[in-house]
Protein backbone atom coordinates (compact mmCIF):
# COMPACT_ATOMS: atom_id res chain seq x y z
CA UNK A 1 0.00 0.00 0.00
CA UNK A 2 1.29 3.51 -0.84
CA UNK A 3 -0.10 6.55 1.08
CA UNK A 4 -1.70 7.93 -2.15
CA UNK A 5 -4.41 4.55 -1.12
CA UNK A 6 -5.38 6.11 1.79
CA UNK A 7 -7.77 8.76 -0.08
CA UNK A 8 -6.14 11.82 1.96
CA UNK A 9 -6.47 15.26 0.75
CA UNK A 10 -3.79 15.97 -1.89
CA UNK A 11 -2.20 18.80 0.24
CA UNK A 12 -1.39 15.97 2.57
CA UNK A 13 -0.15 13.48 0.44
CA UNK A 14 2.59 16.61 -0.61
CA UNK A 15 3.24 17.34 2.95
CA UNK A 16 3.90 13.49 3.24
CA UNK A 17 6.07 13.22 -0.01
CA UNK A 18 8.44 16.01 1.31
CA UNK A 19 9.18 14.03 4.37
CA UNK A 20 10.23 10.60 1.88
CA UNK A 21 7.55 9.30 3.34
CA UNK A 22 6.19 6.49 0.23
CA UNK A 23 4.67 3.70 2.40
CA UNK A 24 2.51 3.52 5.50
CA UNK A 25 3.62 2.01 8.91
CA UNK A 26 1.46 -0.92 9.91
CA UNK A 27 -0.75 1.93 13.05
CA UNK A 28 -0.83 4.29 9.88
CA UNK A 29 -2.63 1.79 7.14
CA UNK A 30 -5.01 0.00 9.69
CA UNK A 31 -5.86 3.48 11.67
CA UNK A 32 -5.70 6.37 9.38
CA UNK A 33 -9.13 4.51 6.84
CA UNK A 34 -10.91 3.76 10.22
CA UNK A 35 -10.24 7.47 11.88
CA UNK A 36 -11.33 9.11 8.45
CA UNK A 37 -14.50 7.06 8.87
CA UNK A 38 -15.54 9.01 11.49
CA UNK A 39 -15.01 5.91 14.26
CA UNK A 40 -13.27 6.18 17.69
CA UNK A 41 -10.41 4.32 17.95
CA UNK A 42 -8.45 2.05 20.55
CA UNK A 43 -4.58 2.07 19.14
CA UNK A 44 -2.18 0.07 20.59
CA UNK A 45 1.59 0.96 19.48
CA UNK A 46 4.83 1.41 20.85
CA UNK A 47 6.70 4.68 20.32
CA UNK A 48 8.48 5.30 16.93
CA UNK A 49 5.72 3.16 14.75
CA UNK A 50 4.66 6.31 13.05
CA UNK A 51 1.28 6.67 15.63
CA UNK A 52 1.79 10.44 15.26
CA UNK A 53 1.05 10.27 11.40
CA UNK A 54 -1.12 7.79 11.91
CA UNK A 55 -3.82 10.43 13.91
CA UNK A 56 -2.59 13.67 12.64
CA UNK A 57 -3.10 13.04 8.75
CA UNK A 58 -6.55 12.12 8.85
CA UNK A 59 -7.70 14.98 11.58
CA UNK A 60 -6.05 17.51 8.87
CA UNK A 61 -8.01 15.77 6.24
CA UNK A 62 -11.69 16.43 8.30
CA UNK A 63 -10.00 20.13 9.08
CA UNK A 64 -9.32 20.88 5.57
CA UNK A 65 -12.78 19.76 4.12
CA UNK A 66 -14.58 21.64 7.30
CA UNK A 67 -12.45 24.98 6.48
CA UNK A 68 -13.73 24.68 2.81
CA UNK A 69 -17.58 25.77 4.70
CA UNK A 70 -16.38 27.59 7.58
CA UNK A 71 -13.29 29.83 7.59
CA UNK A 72 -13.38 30.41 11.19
CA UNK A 73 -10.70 29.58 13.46
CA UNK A 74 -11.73 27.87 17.07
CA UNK A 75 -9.94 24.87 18.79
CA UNK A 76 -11.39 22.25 16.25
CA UNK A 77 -8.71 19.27 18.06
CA UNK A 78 -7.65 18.90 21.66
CA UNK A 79 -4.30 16.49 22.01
CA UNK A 80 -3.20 15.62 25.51
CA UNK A 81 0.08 14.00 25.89
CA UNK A 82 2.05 13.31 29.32
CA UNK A 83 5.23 14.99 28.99
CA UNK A 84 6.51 18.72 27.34
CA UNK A 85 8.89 17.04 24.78
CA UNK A 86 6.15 14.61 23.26
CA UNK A 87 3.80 17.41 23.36
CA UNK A 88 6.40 19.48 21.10
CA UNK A 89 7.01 16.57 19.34
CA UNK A 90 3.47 16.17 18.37
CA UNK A 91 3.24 19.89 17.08
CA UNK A 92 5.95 19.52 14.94
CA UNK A 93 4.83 17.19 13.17
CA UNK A 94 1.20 18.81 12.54
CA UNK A 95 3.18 21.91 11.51
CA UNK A 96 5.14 19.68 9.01
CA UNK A 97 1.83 17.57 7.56
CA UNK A 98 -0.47 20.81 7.35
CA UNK A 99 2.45 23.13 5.59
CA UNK A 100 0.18 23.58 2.27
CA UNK A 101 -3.02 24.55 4.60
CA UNK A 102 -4.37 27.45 6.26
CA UNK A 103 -4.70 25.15 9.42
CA UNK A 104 -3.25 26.40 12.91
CA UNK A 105 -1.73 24.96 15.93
CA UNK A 106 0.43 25.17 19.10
CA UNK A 107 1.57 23.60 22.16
CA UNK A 108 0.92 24.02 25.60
CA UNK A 109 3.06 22.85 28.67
CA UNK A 110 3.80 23.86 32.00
CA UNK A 111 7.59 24.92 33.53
CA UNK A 112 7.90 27.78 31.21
CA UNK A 113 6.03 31.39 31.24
CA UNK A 114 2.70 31.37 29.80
CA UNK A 115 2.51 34.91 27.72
CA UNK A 116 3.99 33.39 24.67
CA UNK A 117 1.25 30.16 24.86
CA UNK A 118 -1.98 32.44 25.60
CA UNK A 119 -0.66 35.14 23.19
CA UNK A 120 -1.15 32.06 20.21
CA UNK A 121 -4.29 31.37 21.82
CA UNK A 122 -5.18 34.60 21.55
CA UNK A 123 -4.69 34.41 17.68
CA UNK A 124 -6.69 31.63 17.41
CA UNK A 125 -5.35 28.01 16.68
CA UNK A 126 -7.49 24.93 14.90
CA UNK A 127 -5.19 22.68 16.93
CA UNK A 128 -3.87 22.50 20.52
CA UNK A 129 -1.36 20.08 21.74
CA UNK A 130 -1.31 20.07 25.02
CA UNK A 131 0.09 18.71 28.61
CA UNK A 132 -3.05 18.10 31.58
CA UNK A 133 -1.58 20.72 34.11
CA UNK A 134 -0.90 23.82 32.07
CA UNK A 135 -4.17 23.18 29.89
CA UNK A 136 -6.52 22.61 33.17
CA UNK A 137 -4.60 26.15 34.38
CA UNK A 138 -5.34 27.70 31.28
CA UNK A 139 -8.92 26.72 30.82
CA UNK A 140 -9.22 28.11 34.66
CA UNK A 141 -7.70 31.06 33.78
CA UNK A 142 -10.48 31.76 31.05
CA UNK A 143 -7.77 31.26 27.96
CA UNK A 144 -9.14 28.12 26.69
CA UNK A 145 -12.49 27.00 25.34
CA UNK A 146 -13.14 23.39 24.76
CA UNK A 147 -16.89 24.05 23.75
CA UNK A 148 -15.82 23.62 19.82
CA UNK A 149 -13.59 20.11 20.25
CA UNK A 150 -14.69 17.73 17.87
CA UNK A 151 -11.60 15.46 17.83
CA UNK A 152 -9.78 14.56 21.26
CA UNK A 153 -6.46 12.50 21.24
CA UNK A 154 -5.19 11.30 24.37
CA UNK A 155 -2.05 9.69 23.75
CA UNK A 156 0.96 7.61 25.55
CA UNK A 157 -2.30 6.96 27.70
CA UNK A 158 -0.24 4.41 30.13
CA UNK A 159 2.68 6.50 30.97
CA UNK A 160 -0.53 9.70 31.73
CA UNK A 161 -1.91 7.09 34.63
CA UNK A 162 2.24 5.90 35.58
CA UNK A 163 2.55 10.01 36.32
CA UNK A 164 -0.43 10.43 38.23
CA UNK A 165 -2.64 12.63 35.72
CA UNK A 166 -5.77 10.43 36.09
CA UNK A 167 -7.36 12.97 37.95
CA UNK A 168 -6.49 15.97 35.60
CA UNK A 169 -7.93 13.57 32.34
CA UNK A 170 -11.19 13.05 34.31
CA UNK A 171 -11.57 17.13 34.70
CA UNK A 172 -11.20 17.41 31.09
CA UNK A 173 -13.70 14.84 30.19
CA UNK A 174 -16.32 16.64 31.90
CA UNK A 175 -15.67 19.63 29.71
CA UNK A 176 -15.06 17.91 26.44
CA UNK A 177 -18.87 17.77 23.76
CA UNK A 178 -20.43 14.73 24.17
CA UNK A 179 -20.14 14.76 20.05
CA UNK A 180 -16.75 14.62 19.59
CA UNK A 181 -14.24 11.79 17.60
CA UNK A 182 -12.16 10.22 20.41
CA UNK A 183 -8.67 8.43 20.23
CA UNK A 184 -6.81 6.97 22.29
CA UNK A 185 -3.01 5.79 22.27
CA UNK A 186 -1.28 3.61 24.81
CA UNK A 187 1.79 1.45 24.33
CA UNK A 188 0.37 -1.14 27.30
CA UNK A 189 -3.38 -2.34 27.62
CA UNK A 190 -3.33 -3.23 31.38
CA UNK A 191 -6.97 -2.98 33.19
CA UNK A 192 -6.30 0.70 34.57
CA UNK A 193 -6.23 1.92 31.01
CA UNK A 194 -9.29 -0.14 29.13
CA UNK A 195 -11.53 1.38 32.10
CA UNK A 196 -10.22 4.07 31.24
CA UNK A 197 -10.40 3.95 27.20
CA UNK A 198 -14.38 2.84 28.25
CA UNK A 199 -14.87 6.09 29.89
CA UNK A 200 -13.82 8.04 26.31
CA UNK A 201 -14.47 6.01 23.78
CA UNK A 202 -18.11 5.03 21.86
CA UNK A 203 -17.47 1.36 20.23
CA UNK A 204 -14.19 1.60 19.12
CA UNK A 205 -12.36 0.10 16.61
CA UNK A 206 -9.43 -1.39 18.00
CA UNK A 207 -5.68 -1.25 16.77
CA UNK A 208 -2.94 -3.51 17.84
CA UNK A 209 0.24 -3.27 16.09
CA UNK A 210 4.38 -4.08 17.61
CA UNK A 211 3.14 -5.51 20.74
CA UNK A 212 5.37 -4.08 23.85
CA UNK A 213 6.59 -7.53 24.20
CA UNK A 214 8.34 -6.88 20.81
CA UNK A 215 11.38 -5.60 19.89
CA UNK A 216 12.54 -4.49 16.13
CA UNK A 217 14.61 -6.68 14.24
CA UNK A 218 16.89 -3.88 13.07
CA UNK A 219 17.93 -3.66 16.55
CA UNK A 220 21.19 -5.52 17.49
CA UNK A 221 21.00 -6.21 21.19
CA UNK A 222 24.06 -6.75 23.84
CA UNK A 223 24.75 -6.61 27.32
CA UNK A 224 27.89 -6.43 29.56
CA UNK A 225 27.55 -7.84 32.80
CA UNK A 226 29.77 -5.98 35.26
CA UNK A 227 29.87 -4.46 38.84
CA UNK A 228 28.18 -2.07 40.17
CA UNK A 229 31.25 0.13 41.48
CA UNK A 230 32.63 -0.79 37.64
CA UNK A 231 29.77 0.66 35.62
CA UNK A 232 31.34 4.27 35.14
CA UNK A 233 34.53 2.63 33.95
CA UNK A 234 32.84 0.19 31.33
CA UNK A 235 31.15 3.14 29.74
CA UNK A 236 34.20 5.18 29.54
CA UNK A 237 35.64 1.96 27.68
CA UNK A 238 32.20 1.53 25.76
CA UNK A 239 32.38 5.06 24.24
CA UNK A 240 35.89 4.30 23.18
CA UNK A 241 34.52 3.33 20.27
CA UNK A 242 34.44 5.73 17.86
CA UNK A 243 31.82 4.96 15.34
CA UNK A 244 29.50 6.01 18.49
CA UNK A 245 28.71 9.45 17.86
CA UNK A 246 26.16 9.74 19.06
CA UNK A 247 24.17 8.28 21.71
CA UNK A 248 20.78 8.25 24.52
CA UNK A 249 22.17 6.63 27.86
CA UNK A 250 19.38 5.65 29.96
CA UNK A 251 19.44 6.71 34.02
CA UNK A 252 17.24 5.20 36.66
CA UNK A 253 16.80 8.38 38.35
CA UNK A 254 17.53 12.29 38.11
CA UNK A 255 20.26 12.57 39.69
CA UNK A 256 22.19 9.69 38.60
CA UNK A 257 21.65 10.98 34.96
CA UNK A 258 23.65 14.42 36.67
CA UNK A 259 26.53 12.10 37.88
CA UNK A 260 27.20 10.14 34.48
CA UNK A 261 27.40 13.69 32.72
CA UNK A 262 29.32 15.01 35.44
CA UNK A 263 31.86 11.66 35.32
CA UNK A 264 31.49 12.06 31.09
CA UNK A 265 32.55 15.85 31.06
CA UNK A 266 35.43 14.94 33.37
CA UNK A 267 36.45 12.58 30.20
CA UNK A 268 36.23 15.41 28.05
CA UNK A 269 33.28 13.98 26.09
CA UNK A 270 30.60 15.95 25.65
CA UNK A 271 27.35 15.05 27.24
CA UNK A 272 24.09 16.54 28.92
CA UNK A 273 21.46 15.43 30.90
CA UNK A 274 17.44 15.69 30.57
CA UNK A 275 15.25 14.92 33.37
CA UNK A 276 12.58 16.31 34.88
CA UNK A 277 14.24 18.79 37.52
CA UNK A 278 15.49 20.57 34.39
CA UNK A 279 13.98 23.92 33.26
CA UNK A 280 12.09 23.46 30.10
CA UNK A 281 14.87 25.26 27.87
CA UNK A 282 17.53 23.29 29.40
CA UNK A 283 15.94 20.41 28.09
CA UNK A 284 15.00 21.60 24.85
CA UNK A 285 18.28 23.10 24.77
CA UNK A 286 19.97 19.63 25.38
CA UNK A 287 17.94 17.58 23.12
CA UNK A 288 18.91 20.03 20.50
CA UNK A 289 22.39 20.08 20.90
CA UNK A 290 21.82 16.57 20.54
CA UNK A 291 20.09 16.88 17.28
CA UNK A 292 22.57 18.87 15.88
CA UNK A 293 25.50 16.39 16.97
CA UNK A 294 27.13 19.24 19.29
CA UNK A 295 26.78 16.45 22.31
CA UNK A 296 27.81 13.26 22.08
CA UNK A 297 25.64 11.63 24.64
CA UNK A 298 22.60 12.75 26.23
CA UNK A 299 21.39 11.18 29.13
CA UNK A 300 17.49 10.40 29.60
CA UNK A 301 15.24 9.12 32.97
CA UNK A 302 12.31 7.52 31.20
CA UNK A 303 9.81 10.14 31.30
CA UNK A 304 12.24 12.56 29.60
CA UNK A 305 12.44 10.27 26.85
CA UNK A 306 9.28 9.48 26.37
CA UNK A 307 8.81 12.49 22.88
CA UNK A 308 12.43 11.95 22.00
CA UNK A 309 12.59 11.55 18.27
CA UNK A 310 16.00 11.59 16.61
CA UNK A 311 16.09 10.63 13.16
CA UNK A 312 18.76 7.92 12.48
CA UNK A 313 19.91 7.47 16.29
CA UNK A 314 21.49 4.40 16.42
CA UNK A 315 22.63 3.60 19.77
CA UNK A 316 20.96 3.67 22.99
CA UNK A 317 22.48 2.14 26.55
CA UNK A 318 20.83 1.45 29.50
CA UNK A 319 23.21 2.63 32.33
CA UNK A 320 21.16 0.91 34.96
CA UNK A 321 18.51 -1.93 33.71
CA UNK A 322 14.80 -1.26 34.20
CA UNK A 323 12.97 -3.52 37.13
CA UNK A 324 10.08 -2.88 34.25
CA UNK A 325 10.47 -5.27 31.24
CA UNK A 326 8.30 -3.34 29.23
CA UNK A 327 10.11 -0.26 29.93
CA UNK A 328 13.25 -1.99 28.12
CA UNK A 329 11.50 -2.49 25.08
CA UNK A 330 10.41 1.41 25.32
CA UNK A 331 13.91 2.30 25.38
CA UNK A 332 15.28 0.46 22.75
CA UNK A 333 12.46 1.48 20.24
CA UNK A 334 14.70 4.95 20.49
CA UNK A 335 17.19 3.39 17.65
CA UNK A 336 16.58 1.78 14.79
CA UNK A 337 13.42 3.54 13.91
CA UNK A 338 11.23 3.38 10.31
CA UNK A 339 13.20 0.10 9.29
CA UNK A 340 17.04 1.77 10.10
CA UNK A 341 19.30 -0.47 11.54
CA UNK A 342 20.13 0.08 15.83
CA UNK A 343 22.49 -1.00 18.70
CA UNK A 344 21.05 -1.63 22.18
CA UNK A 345 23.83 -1.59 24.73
CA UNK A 346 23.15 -2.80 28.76
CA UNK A 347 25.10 -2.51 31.17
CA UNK A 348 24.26 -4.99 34.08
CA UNK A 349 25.22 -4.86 37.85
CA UNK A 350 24.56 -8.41 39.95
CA UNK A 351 21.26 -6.93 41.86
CA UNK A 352 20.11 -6.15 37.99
CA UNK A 353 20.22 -10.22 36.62
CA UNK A 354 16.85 -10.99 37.63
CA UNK A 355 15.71 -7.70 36.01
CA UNK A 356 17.45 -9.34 32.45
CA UNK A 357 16.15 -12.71 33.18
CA UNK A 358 12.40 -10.90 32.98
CA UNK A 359 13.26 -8.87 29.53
CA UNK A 360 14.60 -12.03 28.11
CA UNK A 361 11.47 -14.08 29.59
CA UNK A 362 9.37 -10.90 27.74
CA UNK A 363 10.97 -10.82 24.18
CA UNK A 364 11.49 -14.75 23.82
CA UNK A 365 15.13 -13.92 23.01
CA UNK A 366 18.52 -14.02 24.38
CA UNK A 367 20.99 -10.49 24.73
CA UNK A 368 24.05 -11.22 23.65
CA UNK A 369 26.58 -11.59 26.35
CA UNK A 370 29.50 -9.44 25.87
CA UNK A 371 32.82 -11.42 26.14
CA UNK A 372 36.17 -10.48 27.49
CA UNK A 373 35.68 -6.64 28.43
CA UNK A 374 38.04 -5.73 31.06
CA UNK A 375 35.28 -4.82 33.77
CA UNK A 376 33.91 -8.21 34.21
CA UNK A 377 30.99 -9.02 36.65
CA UNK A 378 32.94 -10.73 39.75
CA UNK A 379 30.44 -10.02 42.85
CA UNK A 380 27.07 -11.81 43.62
CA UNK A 381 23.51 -10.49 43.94
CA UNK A 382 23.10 -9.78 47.61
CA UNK A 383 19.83 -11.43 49.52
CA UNK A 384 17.61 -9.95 51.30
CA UNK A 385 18.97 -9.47 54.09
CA UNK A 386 22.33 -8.40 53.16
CA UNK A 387 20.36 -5.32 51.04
CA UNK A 388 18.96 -4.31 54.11
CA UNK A 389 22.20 -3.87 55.76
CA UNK A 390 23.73 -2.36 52.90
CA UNK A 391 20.95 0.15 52.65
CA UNK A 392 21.48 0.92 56.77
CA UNK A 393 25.04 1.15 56.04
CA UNK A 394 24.22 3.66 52.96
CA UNK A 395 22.03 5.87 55.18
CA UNK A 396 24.31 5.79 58.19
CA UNK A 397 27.05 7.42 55.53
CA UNK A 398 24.67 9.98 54.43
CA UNK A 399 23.72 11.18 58.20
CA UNK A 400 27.40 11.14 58.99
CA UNK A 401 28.11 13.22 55.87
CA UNK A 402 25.66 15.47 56.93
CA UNK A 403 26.77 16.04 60.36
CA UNK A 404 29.71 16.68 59.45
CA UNK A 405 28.79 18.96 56.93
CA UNK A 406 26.97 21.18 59.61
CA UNK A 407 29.70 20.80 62.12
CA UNK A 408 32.22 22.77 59.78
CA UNK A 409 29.44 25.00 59.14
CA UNK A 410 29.15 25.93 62.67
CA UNK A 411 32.68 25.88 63.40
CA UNK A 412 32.93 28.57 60.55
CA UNK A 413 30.39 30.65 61.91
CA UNK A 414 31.68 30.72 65.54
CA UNK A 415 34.63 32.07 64.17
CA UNK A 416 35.20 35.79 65.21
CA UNK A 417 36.18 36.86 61.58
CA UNK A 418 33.19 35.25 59.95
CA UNK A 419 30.62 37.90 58.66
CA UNK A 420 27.00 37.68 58.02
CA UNK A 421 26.44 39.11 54.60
């Protein structure tokens, strides 16, 4: 099938041609007929299968034959998203597909002033993209309308309820036309999110394409096993190899994404880190640095990632294995994207085995066990009991760091030549 079968509107199919875009992912050929068909639809698709497209094309193609009888400009499509770099994400890419209309759009998110966001809104826009917090402030501020939504998109639906935003999509749905288009996006189906889906949908058609239990073929998967007090070490060695130039490292938490670029810039290789204790240009800052090859590595938590879309990236690590099989599959769907080829590095610390033993259980395939790498794993996975003494022993450090901390602090102070300023 070519996209010129899916009976879009030819200003669409030129949008799509100047992106090299000839043939339709699997989300975009089975949801793009059934969305133009007026039905509500329950998608099921991993990031980077080309869901964006696969929503976005045929909502332009209902804008573009409404405009024909109505030039008016009101806040035709409401898209909700979890996190500020999907949401941007998301408007890029309607900016790209609706470059031969008159249609309008923009993005709303929070951590960032809101003049330039309401002054757009103020213009009037056809299409808002936006995250749950800053659009429930906005609508209570009196900026935003959603009287005239005909076509609501809630999308990455799992990782909305893994941030807590159940709440804030529940408000909305009490504002939203009972005549409206619904569709809905999540990469997992668990029970939270088909109650859910049954709360916004009206007999859907469903969707499932690239299971989460899936991983691409064009991916080339390995994993070093190594200790824990080695890890830092074994990437400096990793990223000895030249032919990475480029690359998403995956942290556990914020700040150890802060310590590998602090460790990496020590190295002299360039690096940056986006999480979300970063201010919204530092992130967009970072991620295009990234773009633009200025960084070498940029280092991700998962919910940072989630909206990262790098054409061509082909190699991601995971610094510290996710407990979350699922979550490993999200990761390495970052590489090796629309049919290019990707490498999936791991590096594993003993407590982190059983965490591999569940991804491999998940994909129904071995990673490929790294050989003869000078930081080999040589300790054993500690039992229950000797975690919870190494987790007193970790806290007893921190308070005596502390204390000690404040003791100097004091002893400064007490000092007769120390000032107050």
């Amino acid at each position: 099938m070519k996209f010129e079968d899916l009976n879009l509107h030819p200003t669409l199919l030129k949008a799509v041609k100047d992106q090299n875009y000839t043939t339709p992912t699997e989300i975009q050929e089975q949801a793009i007929p059934l969305i133009l068909k007026d039905n509500d639809v329950l998608g099921s698709a991993q990031t980077g299968t080309g869901k964006t497209a696969a929503f976005a094309l045929p909502i332009l193609h209902h804008l573009i034959n409404e405009k024909r009888n109505n030039s008016k400009t009101k806040i035709r499509v409401l898209v909700v998203t979890p996190t500020r770099e999907l949401a941007i994400q998301i408007g890029e890419n309607f900016t790209v597909y609706s470059k031969y209309t008159n249609i309008k759009n923009t993005v709303i998110f929070g951590g960032v002033k809101q003049a330039t966001q309401t002054n757009a809104l103020s213009r009037g826009v056809d299409i808002l993209v936006a995250t749950p917090g800053r659009l429930l402030d906005l609508m209570g501020q009196g900026f935003i309308s959603l009287k005239d939504v005909g076509y609501f998109v809630l999308d990455e639906a799992d990782r909305m309820l893994d941030m807590g935003f159940i709440h804030d999509i529940k408000k909305l749905l009490e504002k939203l036309p009972n005549q409206r288009q619904s569709l809905f996006f999540s990469a997992t189906m668990p029970n939270s999110i088909l109650t859910l889906s049954n709360t916004i949908l009206r007999n859907p058609k469903k969707v499932a394409v690239h299971q989460v239990s899936t991983t691409a073929d064009t991916i080339q998967q390995c994993i070093y096993y190594t200790n824990k007090s080695d890890k830092k070490d074994l990437l400096f060695h990793i990223l000895k190899d030249k032919n990475i130039n480029q690359i998403l490292v995956f942290s556990r938490t914020k700040h150890g994404a802060d310590r590998i670029v602090r460790n990496l810039k020590k190295k002299h290789i360039e690096a940056a880190a986006i999480h979300g204790d970063k201010a919204q240009n530092q992130r967009q800052r970072a991620l295009q640095s990234f773009k633009n090859l200025e960084i070498r590595v940029l280092v991700a938590t998962d919910i940072a990632a989630r909206g990262i879309d790098i054409d061509k990236l082909s190699y991601v690590l995971n610094y510290d294995i996710p407990n979350e099989p699922e979550t490993y599959v999200h990761r390495i769907g970052r590489c090796g994207r629309a049919g290019e080829e990707g490498v999936s590095i791991s590096i594993c610390e003993p407590e982190e085995n059983e965490y591999v033993r569940d991804i491999e259980k998940l994909i129904k395939q071995k990673i490929t066990d790294v050989k003869g790498h000078p930081f080999p794993q040589t300790d054993k996975p500690m039992n229950a009991k000797e975690k919870k003494e190494a987790e007193k022993e970790k806290n007893r450090k921190k308070q005596e760091f502390f204390a000690n901390r404040n003791k100097k602090r004091n002893a400064g102070k007490s000092n007769p030549r120390y000032k107050r300023r």
